[in-house]
Structures are given as structure tokens and as C-alpha cells.
Protein backbone atom coordinates (compact mmCIF):
# COMPACT_ATOMS: atom_id res chain seq x y z
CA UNK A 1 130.37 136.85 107.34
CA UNK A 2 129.99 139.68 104.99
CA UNK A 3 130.69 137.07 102.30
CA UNK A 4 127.18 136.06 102.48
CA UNK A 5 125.66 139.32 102.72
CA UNK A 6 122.98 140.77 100.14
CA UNK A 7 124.39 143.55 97.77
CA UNK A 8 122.60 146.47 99.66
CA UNK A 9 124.20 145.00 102.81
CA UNK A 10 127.33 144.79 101.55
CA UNK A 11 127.09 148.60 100.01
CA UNK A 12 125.54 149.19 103.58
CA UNK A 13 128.86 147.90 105.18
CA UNK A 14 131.44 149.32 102.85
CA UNK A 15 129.70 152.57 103.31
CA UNK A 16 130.14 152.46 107.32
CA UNK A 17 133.87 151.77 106.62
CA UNK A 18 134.36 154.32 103.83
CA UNK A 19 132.66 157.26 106.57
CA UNK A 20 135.10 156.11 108.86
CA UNK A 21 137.91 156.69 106.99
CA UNK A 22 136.85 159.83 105.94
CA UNK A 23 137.07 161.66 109.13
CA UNK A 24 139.83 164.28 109.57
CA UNK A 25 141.22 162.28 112.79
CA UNK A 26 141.90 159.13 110.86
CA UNK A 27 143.08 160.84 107.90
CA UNK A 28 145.83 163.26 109.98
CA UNK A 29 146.90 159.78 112.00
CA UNK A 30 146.89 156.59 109.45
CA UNK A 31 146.84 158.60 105.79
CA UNK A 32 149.23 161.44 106.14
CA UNK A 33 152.57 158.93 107.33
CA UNK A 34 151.98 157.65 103.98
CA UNK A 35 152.42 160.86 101.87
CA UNK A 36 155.52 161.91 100.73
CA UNK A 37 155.80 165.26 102.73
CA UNK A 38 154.15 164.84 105.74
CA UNK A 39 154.69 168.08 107.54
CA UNK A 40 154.34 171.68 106.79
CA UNK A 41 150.36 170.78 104.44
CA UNK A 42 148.55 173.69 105.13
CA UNK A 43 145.18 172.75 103.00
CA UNK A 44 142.66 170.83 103.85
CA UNK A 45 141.46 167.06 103.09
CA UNK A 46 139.56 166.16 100.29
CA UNK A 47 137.45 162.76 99.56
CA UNK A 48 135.48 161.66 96.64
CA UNK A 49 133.90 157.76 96.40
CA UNK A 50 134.83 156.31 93.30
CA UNK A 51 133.11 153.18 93.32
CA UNK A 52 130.16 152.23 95.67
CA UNK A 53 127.82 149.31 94.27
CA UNK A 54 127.79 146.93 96.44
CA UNK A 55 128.99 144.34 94.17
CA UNK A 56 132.72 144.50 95.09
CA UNK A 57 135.45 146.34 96.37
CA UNK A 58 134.73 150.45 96.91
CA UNK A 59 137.08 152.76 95.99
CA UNK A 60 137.45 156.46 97.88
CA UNK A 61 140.10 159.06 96.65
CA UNK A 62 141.31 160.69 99.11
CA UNK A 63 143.66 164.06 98.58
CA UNK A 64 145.73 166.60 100.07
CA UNK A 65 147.61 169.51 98.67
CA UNK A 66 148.90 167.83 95.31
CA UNK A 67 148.81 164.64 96.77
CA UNK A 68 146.25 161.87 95.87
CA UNK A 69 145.98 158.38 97.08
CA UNK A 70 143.32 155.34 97.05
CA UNK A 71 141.44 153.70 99.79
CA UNK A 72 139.85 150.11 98.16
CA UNK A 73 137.84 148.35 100.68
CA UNK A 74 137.02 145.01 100.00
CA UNK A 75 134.33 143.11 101.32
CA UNK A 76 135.75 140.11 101.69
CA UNK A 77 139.78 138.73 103.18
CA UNK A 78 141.40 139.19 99.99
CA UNK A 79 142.75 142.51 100.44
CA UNK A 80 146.27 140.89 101.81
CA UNK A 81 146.57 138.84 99.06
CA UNK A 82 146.08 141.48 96.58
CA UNK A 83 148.74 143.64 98.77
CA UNK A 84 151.16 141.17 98.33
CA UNK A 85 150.55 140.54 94.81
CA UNK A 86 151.05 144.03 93.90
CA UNK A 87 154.44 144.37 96.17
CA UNK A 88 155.71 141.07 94.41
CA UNK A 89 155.04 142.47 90.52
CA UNK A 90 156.82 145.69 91.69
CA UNK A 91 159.31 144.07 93.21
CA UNK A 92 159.88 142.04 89.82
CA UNK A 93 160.03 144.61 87.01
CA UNK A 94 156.91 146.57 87.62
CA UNK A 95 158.53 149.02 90.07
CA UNK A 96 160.17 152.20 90.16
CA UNK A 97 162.95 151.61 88.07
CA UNK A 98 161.20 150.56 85.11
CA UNK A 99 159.02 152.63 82.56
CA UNK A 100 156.35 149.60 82.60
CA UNK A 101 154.84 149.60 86.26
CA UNK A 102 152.09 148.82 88.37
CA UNK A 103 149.98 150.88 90.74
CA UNK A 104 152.29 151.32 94.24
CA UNK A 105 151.02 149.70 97.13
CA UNK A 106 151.43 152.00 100.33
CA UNK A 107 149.96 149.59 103.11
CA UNK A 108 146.55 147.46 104.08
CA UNK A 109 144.76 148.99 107.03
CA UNK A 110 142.90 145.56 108.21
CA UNK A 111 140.21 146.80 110.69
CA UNK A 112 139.00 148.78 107.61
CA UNK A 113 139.63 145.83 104.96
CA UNK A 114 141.53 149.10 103.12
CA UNK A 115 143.86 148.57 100.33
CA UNK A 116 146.12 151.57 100.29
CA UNK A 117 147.79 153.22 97.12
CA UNK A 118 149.38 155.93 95.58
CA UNK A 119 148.12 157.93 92.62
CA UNK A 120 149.45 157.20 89.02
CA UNK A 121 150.92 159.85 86.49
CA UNK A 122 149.48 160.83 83.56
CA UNK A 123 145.61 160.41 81.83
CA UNK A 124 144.22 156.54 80.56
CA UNK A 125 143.99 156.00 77.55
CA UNK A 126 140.69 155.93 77.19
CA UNK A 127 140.59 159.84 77.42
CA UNK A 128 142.19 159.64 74.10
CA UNK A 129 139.24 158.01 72.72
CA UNK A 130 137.56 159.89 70.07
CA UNK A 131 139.92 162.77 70.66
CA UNK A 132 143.18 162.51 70.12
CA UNK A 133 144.07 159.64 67.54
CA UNK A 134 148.16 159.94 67.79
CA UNK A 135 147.76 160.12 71.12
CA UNK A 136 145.58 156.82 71.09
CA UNK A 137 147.60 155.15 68.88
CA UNK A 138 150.95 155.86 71.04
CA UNK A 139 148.71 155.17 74.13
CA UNK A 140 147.88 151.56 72.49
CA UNK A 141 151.07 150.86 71.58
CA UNK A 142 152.24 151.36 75.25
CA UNK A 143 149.86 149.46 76.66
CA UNK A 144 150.47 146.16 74.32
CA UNK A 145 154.32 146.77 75.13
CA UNK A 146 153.03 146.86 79.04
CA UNK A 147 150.77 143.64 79.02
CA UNK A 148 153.38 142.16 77.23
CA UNK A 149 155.94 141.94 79.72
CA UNK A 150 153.66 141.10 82.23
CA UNK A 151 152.82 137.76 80.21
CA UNK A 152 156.74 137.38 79.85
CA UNK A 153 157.24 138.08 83.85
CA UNK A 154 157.74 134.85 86.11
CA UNK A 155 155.90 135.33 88.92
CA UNK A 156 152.87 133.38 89.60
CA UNK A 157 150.35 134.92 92.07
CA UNK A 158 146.99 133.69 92.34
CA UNK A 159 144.96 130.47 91.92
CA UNK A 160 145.33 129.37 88.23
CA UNK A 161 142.35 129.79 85.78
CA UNK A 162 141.60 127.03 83.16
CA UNK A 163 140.65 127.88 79.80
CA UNK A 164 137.14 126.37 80.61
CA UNK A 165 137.13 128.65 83.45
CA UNK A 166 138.27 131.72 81.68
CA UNK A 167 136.17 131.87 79.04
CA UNK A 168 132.91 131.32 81.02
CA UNK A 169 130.97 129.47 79.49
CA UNK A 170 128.30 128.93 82.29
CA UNK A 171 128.18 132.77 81.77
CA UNK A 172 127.25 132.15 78.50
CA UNK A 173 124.14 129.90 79.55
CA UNK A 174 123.08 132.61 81.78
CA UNK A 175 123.34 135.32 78.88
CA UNK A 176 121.07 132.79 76.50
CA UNK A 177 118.33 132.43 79.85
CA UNK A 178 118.37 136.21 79.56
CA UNK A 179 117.86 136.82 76.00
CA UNK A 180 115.31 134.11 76.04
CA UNK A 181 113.55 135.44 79.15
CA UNK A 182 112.65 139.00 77.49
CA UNK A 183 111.63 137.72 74.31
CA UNK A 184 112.18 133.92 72.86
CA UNK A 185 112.22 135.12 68.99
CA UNK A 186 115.64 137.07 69.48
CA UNK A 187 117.08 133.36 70.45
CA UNK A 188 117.51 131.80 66.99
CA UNK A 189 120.45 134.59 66.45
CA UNK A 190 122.50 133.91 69.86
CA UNK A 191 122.59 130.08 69.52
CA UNK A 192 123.78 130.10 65.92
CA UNK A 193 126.62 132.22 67.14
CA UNK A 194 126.96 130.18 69.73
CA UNK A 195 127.96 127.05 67.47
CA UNK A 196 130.13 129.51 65.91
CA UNK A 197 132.36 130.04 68.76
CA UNK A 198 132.05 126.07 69.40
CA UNK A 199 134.09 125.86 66.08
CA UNK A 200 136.39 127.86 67.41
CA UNK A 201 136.74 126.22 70.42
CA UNK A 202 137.73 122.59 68.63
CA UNK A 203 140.88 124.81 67.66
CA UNK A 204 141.54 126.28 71.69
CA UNK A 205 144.30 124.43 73.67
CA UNK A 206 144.67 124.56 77.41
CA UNK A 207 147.10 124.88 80.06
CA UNK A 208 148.70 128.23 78.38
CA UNK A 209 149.02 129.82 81.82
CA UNK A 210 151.13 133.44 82.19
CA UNK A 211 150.62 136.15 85.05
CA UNK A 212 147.56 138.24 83.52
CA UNK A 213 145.91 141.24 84.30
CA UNK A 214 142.45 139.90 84.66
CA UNK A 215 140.58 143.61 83.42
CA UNK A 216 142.82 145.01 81.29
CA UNK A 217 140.86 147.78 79.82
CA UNK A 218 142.29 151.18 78.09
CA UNK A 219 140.78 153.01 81.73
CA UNK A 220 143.09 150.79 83.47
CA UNK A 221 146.19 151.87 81.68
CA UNK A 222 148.15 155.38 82.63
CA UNK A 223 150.87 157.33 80.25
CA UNK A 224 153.17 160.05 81.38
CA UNK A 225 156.20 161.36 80.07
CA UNK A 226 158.02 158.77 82.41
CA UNK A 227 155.87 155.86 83.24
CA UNK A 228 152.96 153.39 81.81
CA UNK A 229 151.35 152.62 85.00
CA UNK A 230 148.78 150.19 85.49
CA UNK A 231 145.54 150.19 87.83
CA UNK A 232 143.39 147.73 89.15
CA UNK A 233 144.97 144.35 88.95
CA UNK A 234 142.42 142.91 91.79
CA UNK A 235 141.74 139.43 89.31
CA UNK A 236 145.45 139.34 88.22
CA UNK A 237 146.30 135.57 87.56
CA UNK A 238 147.76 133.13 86.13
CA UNK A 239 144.99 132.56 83.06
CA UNK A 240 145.34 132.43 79.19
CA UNK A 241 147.27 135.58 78.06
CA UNK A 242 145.02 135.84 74.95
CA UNK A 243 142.35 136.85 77.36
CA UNK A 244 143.87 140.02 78.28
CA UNK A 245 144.04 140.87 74.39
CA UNK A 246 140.89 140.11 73.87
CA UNK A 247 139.12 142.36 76.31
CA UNK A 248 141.40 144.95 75.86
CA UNK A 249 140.24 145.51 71.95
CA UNK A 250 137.03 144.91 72.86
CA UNK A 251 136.62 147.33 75.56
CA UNK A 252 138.72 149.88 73.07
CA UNK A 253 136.35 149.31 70.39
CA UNK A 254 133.20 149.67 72.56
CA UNK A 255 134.34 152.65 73.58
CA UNK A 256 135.09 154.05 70.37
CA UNK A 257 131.84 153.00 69.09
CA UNK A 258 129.53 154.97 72.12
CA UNK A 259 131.68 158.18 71.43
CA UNK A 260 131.94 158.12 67.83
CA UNK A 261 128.86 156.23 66.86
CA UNK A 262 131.26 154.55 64.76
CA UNK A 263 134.30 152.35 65.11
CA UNK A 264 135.77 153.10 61.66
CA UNK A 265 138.22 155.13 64.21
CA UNK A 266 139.20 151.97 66.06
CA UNK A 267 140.72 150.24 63.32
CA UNK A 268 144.29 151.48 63.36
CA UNK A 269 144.37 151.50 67.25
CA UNK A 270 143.30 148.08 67.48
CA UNK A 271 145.79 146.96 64.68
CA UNK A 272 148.43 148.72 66.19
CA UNK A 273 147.68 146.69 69.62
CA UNK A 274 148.07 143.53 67.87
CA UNK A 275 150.61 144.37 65.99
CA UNK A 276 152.81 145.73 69.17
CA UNK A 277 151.44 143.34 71.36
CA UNK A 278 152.69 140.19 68.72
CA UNK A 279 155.90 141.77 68.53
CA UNK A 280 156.33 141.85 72.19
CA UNK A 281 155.53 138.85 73.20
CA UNK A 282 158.55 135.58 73.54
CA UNK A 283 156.05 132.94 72.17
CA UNK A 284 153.17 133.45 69.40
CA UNK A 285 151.07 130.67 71.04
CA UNK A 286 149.80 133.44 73.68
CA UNK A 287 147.54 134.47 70.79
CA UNK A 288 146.36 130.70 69.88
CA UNK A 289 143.21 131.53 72.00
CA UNK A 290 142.59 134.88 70.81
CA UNK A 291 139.55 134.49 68.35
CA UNK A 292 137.76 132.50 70.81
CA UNK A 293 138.18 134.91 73.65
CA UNK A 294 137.28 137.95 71.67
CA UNK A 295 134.07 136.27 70.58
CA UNK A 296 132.83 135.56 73.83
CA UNK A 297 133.50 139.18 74.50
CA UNK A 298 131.58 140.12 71.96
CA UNK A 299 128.77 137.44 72.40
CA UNK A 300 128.16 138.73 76.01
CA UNK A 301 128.14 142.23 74.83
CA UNK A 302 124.97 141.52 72.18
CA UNK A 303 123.46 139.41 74.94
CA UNK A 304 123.29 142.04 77.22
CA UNK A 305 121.99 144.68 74.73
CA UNK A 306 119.32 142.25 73.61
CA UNK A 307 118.76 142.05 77.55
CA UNK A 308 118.31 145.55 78.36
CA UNK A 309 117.43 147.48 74.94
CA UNK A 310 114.10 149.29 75.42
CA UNK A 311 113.61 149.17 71.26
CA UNK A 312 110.74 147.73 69.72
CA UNK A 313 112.63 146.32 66.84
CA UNK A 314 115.94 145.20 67.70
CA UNK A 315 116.74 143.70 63.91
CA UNK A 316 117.07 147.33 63.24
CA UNK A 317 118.99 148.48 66.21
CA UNK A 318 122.07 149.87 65.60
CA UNK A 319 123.98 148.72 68.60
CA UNK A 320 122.57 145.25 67.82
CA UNK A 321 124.24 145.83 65.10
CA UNK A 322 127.15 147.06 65.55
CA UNK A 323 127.74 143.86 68.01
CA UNK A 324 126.80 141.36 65.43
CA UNK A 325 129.20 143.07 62.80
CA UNK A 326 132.03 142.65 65.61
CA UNK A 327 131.20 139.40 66.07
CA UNK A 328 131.22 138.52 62.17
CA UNK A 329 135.07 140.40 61.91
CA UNK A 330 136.16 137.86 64.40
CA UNK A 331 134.79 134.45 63.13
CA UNK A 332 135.73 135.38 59.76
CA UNK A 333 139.46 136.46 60.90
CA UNK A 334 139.83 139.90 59.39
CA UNK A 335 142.30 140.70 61.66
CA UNK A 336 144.50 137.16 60.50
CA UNK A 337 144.47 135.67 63.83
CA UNK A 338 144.55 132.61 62.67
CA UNK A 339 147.82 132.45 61.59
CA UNK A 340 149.32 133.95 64.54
């Protein structure tokens, strides 16, 4: 079963698949029914892998003329399930009709474990990152209003995720073993913000369980004229909506951070997220979790850069800290989550 295969197998595997796809024959007979003008293309197929690790699905693009669709191969038997998922949200206010949507489903291919689907309209937001600030702002606003409704939505796909689940604490352990593996002094720091976020958690409460995205990220998240389109909704659950929030501002702030060198920039996008996002959304409790999920964020940011930094001195580091000052604007509320 390829389930217990090694990553380089499994990047071995999806590779064989992905070169199978890509041949002209299978393109002309199992791609081209799904395009929306199948006769009368005169150029000429183009493919480009996306994502090829080995440590989940791969992702080829595969176009023709003006038209662009996705090939995900997944190396487990999920693929239906995902397929389904994503015909159910657009079948329940995700679809064509409405501005909010998600990514359209064309078909599964099975003998190729090949989640097929069409292109979205319009950049992510993340290419407004560092560039464009109106257009960031409007982007962030867009996607709040989207995550929004799919926390409001009432379909339930997926296996439910507990808050002790969700917020991974086991990862956590494994991030400490790490840090403590490359050098035992930078510990002291990581468990005292660990018993911070143990504070938090005596304020958490379970069992607040909406549809989620999983990975909602500002890459994830599409704006055109006509349509916010959403990507990528592999882990979509029912989980903690505060989750999605939190990784969302994270990720945006990150981001901001590696282009800018700064995230003074980030402020009034991420305010404007949870601003929109509170405004949205039919019950304030979905932020009752927020703090604690956007610490944990942060947390296994810092752990990783204390992981993998090559400096000498990390107290000096200024993505160490830039992490720990994150980490501080969360435990000390600055963005008043605590009365939300």
C-alpha cells in the first residue's frame, strides 16, 4: 500500500502517475472532454508540476489555449472523498451563483488517484503582499467575508477535529525535542512560552465545531472582478473556526515580514481581517479560541527557526525576533481578543 511507503517512494510513485498523464494521448482523450470548448484548439499542450515532495498530494497544471486546469494526485484513497466534499460546498453556496466560491471540481480519474479541477480567476492575495496595500486590504477583507460564510454553512464533511486535536499539542512536544536537540540552552525560552499558552488554554472550550478550511492561507484565496474563489480545501473539516483565523494572520504576517523585513505593513490588513471577519460571523464564540490558536502558530514558527537557523547567536537574530515579538502581541492581547 502506498500508504506505507517512504517519502522518496511515494515522490517515486506520484512521479510515474504525473508522466502518465502528461502524454499528449491521455491529455487529447480524458483532459480535453473537460474543457469548455473542446473542438476547433489549434495550440499545443502545456504542463508544469506544481507540487512534487513526496510528502502529499502532487499537483500538475496542465493548459491549453487559454484554458488551465489541475491534476492533484494523491497518494493515498482520499481523493473521492475530497471530490465529493468539494461538489457538496458548491452545491451549497460555494458555486456558481455566488460571489464566495470554491475551486470547481471537474471529475476524479481513479487509475491515476487524479483530482481534477478548473482554474480560478483572478491573482491570491498574497501577490498583494508588500505591493499593493489597497489592494491587500480589499483582498483581506474578501477573504474574512469568504471564511466567514463557510463557518456559517451547514454542511458537515469530514471526520470532526477536537480542540485537543487541532491545536497539536503532540506537535508541540516534537518542536521542544527539536529545539533541544540542536542546542539545550535555547530551551529555557520555548518552555516559558509554553506555560504561557497553558494559561491560555484554562480559558479554551471545546466542541465549537463549524465546516473549516483546514489551510486557509492568503495563497489559497483568489479575487476577480466577479468571484473570491478558494483553493486547496484537501483538510476541510469540521474543527474550531478560530483556527482558520488564526493561521490566516499568521501566514499574512509571515509573509509580510520576509518581503518587507518588517510587519509594521501588516497591521491594518490584519485588523481589517478581524474586524471583517467578527462582523461576519452569526456567533462571537467562533473567536473564543483565537489567542490560543494564534500562539501555537506562532510557537511552531520560532521552534522551527531555532531548528534550522545557521546563526551563531540566535538572541540577536532578527527572525528570532520578530517571532518572539508576535508571540508577546498575542499573550498580551493587543489585538483585544479577549473580549471578543
Amino acid at each position: 500500500m502506498i500508504q506505507a511507503m517512504s517519502t522518496k517512494e511515494v515522490k517515486r510513485e506520484l512521479g510515474r502517475r504525473i508522466e502518465m498523464v502528461r502524454r499528449p494521448e491521455f491529455l487529447e482523450d480524458r483532459i480535453r472532454p473537460y474543457l469548455l470548448t473542446q473542438d476547433g484548439a489549434n495550440g499545443s499542450w502545456e504542463t508544469d508540476v506544481l507540487q512534487l515532495d513526496g510528502t502529499g498530494a502532487a499537483t500538475l497544471e496542465i493548459n491549453l489555449e487559454d484554458q488551465k486546469v489541475f491534476g492533484k494526485f494523491y497518494p493515498g484513497d482520499n481523493g473521492p472523498l475530497i471530490y465529493e466534499k468539494l461538489k457538496a460546498l458548491r452545491a451549497n453556496g460555494f458555486g456558481p451563483d455566488s460571489r464566495y466560491q470554491v475551486v470547481e471540481p471537474l471529475g476524479f480519474i481513479p487509475e491515476y488517484g487524479m483530482l481534477l479541477t478548473r482554474g480560478v480567476d483572478g491573482p491570491p492575495v498574497s501577490e498583494s503582499i508588500g505591493v499593493d496595500e489597497e489592494a491587500l486590504l480589499s483582498g483581506v477583507r474578501e477573504s474574512a467575508r469568504w471564511v466567514a460564510r463557510l463557518h456559517a454553512c451547514p454542511v458537515r464533511i469530514g471526520k470532526p477535529r477536537s480542540l485537543l486535536e487541532s491545536s497539536e499539542v503532540l506537535s508541540v512536544v516534537r518542536r521542544l525535542a527539536n529545539v533541544m536537540t540542536r542546542d539545550p540552552a535555547h530551551l529555557e525560552r520555548p518552555v516559558a512560552m509554553v506555560r504561557q499558552m497553558e494559561e491560555l488554554a484554562e480559558d479554551t472550550v471545546d466542541g465549537l465545531l463549524v465546516q473549516t478550511h483546514g489551510q486557509y492561507r492568503p495563497i489559497h484565496v483568489f479575487i476577480s472582478d466577479s468571484s473570491v474563489a478558494v483553493i486547496d480545501l484537501d483538510r476541510s473539516r469540521p474543527c474550531d473556526p478560530s483556527r482558520d483565523v488564526a493561521e490566516f494572520v499568521h501566514r499574512l504576517r509571515v509573509m509580510m515580514y520576509r518581503d518587507q523585513g518588517t510587519v509594521e505593513r501588516a497591521e491594518a490588513p490584519t485588523r481589517a481581517f478581524l474586524e471583517t471577519y467578527a462582523s461576519e460571523i452569526p456567533d462571537r464564540s467562533y473567536l473564543t479560541n483565537l489567542r490560543f490558536h494564534w500562539s501555537r502558530y506562532v510557537f511552531h514558527s520560532l521552534s522551527k527557526e531555532l531548528k534550522d537557523s545557521e546563526s551563531t547567536d540566535l538572541e540577536s537574530d532578527p527572525s528570532v525576533a520578530f517571532y518572539r515579538s508576535e508571540f508577546e502581541n498575542v499573550i498580551q492581547d493587543r489585538y483585544g481578543l479577549r473580549e471578543a
